[in-house]
Protein backbone atom coordinates (compact mmCIF):
# COMPACT_ATOMS: atom_id res chain seq x y z
CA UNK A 1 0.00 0.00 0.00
CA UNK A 2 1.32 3.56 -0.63
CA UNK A 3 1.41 5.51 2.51
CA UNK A 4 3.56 9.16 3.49
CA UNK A 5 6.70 8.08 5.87
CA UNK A 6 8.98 10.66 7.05
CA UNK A 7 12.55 8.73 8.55
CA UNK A 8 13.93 12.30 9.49
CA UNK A 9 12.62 15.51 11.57
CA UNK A 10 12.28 18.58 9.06
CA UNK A 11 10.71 21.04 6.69
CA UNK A 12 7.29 19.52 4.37
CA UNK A 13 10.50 17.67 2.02
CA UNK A 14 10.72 15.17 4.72
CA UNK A 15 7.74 13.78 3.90
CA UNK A 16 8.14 11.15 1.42
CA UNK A 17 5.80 8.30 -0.31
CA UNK A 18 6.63 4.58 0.35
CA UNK A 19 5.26 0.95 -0.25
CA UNK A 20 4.52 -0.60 2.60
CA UNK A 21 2.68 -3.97 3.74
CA UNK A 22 -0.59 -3.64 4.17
CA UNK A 23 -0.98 -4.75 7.76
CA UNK A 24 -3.46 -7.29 9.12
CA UNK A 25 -5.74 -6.52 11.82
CA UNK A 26 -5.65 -8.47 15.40
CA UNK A 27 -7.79 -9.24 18.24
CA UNK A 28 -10.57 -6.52 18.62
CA UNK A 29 -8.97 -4.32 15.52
CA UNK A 30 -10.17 -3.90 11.71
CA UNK A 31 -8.37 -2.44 8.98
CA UNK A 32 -10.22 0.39 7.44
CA UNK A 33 -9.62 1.18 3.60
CA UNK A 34 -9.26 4.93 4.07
CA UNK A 35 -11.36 7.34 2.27
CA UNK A 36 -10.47 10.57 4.00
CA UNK A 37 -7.74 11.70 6.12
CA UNK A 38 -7.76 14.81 8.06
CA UNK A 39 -4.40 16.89 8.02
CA UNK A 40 -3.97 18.83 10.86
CA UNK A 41 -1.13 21.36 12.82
CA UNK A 42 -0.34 18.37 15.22
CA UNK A 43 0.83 16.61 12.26
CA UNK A 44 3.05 19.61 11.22
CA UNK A 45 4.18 19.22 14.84
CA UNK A 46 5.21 15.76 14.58
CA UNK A 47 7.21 16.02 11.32
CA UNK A 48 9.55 18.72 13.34
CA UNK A 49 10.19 16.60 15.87
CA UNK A 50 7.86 19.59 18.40
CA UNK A 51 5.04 17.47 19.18
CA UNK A 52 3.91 17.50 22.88
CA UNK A 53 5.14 13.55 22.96
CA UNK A 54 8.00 11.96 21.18
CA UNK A 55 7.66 11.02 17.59
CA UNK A 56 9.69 7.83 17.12
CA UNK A 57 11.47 7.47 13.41
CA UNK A 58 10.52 6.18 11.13
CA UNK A 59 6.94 7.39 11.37
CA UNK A 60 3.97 7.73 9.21
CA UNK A 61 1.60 10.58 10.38
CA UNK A 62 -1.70 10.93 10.71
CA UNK A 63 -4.57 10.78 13.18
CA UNK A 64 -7.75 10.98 11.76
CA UNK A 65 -8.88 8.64 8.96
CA UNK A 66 -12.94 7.81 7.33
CA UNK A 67 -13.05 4.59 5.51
CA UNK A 68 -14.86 1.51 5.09
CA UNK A 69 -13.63 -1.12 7.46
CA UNK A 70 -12.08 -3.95 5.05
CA UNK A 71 -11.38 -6.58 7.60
CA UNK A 72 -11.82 -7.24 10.93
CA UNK A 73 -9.73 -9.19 13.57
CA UNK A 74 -10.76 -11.92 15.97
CA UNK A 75 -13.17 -10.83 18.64
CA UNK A 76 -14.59 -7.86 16.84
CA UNK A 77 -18.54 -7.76 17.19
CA UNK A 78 -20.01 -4.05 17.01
CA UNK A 79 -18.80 -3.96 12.99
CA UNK A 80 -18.39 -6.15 10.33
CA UNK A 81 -16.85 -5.51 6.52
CA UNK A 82 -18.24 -2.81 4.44
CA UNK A 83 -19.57 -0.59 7.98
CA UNK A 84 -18.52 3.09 7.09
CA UNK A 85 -16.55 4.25 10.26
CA UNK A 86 -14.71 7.32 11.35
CA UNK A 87 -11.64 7.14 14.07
CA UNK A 88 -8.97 8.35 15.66
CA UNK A 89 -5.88 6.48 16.02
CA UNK A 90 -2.07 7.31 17.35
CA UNK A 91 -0.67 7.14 13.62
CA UNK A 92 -0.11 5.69 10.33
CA UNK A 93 -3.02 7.49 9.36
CA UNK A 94 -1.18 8.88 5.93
CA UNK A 95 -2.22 5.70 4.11
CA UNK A 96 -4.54 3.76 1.77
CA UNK A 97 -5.23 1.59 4.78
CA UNK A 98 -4.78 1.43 8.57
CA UNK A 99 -5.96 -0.51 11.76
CA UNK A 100 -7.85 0.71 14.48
CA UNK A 101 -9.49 -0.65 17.68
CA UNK A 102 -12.99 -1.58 17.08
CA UNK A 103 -13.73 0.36 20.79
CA UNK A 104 -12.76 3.85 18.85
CA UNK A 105 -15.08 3.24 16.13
CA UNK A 106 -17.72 5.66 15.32
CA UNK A 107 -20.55 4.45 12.55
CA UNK A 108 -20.68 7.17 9.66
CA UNK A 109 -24.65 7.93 8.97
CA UNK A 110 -25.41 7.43 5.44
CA UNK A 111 -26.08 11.44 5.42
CA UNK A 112 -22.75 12.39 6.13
CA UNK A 113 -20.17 12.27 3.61
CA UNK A 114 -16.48 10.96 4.93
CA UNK A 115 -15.01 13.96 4.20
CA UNK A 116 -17.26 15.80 6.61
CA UNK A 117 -16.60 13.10 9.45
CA UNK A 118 -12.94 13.35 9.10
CA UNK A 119 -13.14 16.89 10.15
CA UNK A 120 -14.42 15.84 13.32
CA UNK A 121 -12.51 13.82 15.23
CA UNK A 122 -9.89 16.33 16.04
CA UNK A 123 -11.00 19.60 15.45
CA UNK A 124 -14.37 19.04 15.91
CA UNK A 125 -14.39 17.54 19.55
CA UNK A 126 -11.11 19.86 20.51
CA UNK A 127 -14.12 22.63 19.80
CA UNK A 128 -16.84 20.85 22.08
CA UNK A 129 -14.70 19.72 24.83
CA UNK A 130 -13.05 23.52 24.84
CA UNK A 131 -16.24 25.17 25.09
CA UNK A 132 -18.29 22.42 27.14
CA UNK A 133 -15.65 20.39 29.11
CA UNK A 134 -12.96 22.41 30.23
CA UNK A 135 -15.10 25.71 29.51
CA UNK A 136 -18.34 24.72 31.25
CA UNK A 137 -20.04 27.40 28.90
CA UNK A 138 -23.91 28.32 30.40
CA UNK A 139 -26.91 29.63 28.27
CA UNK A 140 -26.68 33.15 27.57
CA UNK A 141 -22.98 33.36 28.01
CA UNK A 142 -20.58 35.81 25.43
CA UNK A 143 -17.55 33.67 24.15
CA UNK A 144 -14.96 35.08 22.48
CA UNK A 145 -13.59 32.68 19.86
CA UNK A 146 -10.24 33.46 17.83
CA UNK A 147 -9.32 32.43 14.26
CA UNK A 148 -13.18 31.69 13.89
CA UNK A 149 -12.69 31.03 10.26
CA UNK A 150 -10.03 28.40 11.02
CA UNK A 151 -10.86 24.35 11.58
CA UNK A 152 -11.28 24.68 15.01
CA UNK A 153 -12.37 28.11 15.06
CA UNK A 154 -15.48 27.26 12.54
CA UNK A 155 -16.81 24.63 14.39
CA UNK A 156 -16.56 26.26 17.98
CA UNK A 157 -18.64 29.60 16.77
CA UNK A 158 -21.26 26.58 15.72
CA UNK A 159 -21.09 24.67 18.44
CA UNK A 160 -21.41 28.16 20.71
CA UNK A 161 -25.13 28.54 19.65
CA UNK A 162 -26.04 25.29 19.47
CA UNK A 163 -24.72 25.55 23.54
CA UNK A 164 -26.61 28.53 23.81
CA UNK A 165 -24.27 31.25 24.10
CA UNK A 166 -25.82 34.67 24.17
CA UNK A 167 -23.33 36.34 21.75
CA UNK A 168 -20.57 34.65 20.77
CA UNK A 169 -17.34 37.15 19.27
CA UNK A 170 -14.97 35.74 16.30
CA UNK A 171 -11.84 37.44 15.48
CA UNK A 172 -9.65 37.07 12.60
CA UNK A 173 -6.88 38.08 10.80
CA UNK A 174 -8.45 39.54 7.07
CA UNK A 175 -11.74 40.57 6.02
CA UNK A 176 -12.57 36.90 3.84
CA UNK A 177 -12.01 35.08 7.39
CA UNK A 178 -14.13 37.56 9.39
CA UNK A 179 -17.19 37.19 6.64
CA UNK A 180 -16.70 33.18 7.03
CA UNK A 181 -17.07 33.89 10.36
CA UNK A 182 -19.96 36.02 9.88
CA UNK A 183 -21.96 33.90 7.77
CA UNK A 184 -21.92 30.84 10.24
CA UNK A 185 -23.00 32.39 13.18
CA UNK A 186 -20.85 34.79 14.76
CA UNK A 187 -22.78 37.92 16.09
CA UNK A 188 -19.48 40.22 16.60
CA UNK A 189 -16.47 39.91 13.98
CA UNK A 190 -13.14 41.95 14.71
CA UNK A 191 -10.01 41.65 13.21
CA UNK A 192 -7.37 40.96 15.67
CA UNK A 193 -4.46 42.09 13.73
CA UNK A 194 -5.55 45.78 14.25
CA UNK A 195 -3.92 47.50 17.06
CA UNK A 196 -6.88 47.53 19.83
CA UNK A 197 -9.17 44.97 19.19
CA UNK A 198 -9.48 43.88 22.75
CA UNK A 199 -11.21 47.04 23.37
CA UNK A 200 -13.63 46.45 20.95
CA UNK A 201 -14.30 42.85 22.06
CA UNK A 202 -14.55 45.07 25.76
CA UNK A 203 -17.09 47.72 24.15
CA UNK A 204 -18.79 44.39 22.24
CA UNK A 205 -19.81 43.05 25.51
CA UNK A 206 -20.97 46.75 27.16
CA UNK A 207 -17.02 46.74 28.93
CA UNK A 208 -18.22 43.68 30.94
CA UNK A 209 -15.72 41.34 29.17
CA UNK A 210 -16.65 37.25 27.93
CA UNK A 211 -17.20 34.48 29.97
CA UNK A 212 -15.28 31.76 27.69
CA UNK A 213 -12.37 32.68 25.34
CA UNK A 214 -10.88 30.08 23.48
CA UNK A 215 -7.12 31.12 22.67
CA UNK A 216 -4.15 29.02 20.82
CA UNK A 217 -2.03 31.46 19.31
CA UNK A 218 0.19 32.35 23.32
CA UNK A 219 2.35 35.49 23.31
CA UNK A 220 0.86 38.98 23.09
CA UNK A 221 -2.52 37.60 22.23
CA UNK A 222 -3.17 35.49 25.24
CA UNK A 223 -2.50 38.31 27.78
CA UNK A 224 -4.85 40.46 25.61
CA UNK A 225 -7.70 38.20 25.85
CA UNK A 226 -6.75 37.53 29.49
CA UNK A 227 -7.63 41.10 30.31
CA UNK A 228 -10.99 40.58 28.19
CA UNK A 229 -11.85 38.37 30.52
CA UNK A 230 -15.26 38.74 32.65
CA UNK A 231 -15.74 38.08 36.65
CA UNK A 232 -15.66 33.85 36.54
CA UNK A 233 -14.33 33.93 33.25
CA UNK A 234 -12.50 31.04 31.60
CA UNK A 235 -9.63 31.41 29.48
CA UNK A 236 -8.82 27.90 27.49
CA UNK A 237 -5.82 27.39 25.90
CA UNK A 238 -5.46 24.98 23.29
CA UNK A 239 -2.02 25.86 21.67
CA UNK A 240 0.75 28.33 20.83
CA UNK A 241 0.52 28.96 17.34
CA UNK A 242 3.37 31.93 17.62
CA UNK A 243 5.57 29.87 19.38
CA UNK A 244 5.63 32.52 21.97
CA UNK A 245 5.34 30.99 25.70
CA UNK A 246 2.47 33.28 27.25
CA UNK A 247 3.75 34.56 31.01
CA UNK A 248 1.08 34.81 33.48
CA UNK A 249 1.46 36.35 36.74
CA UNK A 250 -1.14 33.73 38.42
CA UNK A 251 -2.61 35.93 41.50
CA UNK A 252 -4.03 38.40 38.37
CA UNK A 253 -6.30 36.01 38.07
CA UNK A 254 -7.88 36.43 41.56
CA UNK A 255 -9.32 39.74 41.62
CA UNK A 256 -12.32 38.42 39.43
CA UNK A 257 -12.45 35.04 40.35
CA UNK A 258 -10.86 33.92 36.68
CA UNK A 259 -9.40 30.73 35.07
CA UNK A 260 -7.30 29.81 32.68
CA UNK A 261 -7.22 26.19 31.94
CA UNK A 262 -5.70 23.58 29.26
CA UNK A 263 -6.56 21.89 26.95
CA UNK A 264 -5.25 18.62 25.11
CA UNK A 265 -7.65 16.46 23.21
CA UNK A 266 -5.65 12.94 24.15
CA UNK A 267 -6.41 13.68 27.85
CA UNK A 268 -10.32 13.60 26.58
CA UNK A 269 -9.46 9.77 24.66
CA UNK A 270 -8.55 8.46 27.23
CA UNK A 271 -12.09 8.69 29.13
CA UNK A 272 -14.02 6.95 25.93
CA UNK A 273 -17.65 7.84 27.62
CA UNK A 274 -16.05 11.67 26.54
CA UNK A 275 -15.36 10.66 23.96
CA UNK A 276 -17.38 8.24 21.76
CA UNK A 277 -20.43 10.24 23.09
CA UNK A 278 -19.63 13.45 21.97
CA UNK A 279 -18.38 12.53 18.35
CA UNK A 280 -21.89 10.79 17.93
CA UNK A 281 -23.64 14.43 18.83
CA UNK A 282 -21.22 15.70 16.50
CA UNK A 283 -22.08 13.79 13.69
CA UNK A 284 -25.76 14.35 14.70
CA UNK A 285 -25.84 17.64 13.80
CA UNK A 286 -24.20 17.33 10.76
CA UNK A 287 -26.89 15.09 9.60
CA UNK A 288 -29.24 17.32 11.01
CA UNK A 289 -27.87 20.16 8.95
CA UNK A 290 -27.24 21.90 12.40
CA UNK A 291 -23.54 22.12 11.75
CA UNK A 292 -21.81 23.05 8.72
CA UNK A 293 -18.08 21.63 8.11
CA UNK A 294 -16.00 23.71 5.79
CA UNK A 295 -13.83 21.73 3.90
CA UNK A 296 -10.74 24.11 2.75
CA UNK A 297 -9.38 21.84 -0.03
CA UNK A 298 -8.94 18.05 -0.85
CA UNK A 299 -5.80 16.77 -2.24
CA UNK A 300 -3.93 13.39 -3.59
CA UNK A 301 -2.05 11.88 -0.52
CA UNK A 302 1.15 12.46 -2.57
CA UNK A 303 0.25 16.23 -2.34
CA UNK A 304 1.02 15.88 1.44
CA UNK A 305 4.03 17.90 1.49
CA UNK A 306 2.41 21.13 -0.36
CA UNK A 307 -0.44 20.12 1.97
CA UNK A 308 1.39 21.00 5.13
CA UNK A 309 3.09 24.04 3.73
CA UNK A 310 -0.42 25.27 2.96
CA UNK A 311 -1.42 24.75 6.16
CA UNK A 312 1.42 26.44 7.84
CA UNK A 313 1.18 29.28 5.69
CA UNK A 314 -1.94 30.01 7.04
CA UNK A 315 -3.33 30.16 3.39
CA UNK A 316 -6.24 28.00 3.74
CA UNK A 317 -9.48 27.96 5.26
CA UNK A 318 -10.98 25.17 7.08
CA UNK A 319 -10.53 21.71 6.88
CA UNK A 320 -7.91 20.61 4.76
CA UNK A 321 -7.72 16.60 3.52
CA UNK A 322 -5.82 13.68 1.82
CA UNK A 323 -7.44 10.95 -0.62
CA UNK A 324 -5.44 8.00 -0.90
């Protein structure tokens, strides 16, 4: 099978395309013949060798595949050959086929298209577990979501309404990003690359400040969205996209009772009722038309290395994916 290997740490060259064995499936795993696979900044992470865990060499990337399982192992009972499923596994995702555990399996409704489930997995229940796990957000709450136009960013301004925020403000960085942004539900839109815009996400919400912010991008930006913070507000972090280490001086936080908290989506695997549960809901509302996945561009697996430049180029919109 053709799969994307990279034996070194490195720039998007390192990726490279090999033959491999297609592997067989044991006890309780299948082996899915992959119809989607979601490319995301944790994969960028792992080819330079940055990830929050090691990445052994050699290694072949990739989280988040949507397939139709081809085989299954001994002991597997919940699917059978030809069940459309949607997963997350450690790796190896960068393939035309990989195993997973039958006990990560989601079923793909016949209404939802693989590509839209492979933008879920990840990015989709980093966004519900941000703004209903770790952010406890309450009806009628103002949330203050930043790069609302990006994968996670979309999904979260959704997933704020369905939740029942009472206004929910998306920044971004250019006027196309802040319409996206716009147009799926965002009831404030400010661009944060404009010198001030915490005031304006202060005057948005009548100088009381939001209750949830969701922030990955550290540095300046995190201590201005600390200080847009409301009385019980919770600051979630959920990366450092500058690669600048925010500082926070923690008794600032007591003067209005405020939190910041972090976020990492494996923590969340590891509790499966979190889980399994919450990628079902997900895939619910897509179904239901409730939530709309946008799909920034869908490319050969051998495109993999332009894929990941794209991405970290920041020149793409949504949910980017590889076709084997």
């Amino acid at each position: 099978m053709k799969a994307i290997m990279l034996e070194e740490y490195g720039g998007p060259e390192v990726l490279k395309v090999v033959d491999l064995n297609r592997p067989s499936p044991k006890e309780r795993e299948v082996l899915i013949k992959i119809e989607s696979i979601g490319v995301n900044y944790a994969d960028t992470a792992r080819r330079e060798g940055k990830y929050v865990i090691d990445t052994p060499l050699p290694f072949v990337p990739g989280a988040e595949v949507a397939g139709v399982i081809e085989e299954t192992g001994s002991g597997v009972s919940r699917f059978r050959k030809g069940d459309r499923v949607v997963t997350l596994i450690g790796s190896d995702g960068y393939a035309e086929f990989a195993l997973a555990d039958e006990r990560g399996l989601i079923p793909v409704p016949e209404g939802v298209s693989f590509h839209e489930a492979v933008a879920l997995p990840l990015q989709g229940l980093s966004a519900y577990h941000i703004l209903k796990t770790m952010g406890r957000i309450e009806k009628g709450e103002t949330v203050l979501i930043h790069a609302a136009a990006g994968g996670v960013g979309s999904i979260a301004v959704q997933l704020a309404k369905l939740f029942g925020a009472g206004k929910v403000i998306a920044t971004a960085s250019n006027d196309e990003k802040l319409a996206i942004a716009k147009e799926l539900g965002a009831d404030e839109i400010i661009n944060y690359t404009l010198e001030g815009w915490e005031k304006k996400v202060l005057e948005a919400t009548e100088g009381k400040g939001v209750d949830v912010a969701l922030e990955m991008a550290g540095g300046e930006v995190f201590k201005k969205t600390l200080s847009c913070l409301a009385p019980f507000g919770r600051l979630v972090i959920y990366g450092v996209a500058s690669g600048e280490q925010p500082k926070l001086n923690p008794s600032y936080l007591m003067g209005k009772n405020q939190s910041v908290i972090g976020f990492f989506l494996p923590q969340i695997m590891r509790k499966k009722e979190l889980y399994l549960g919450s990628l079902k809901e997900l895939l619910m509302y897509v179904e239901n038309k409730q939530l709309k996945l946008t799909i920034g561009g869908i490319y050969d697996l051998e495109e993999a290395a332009n894929v990941h430049s794209l991405l970290q180029g920041r020149k793409t919109n949504g949910k980017l994916i590889l076709v084997p």
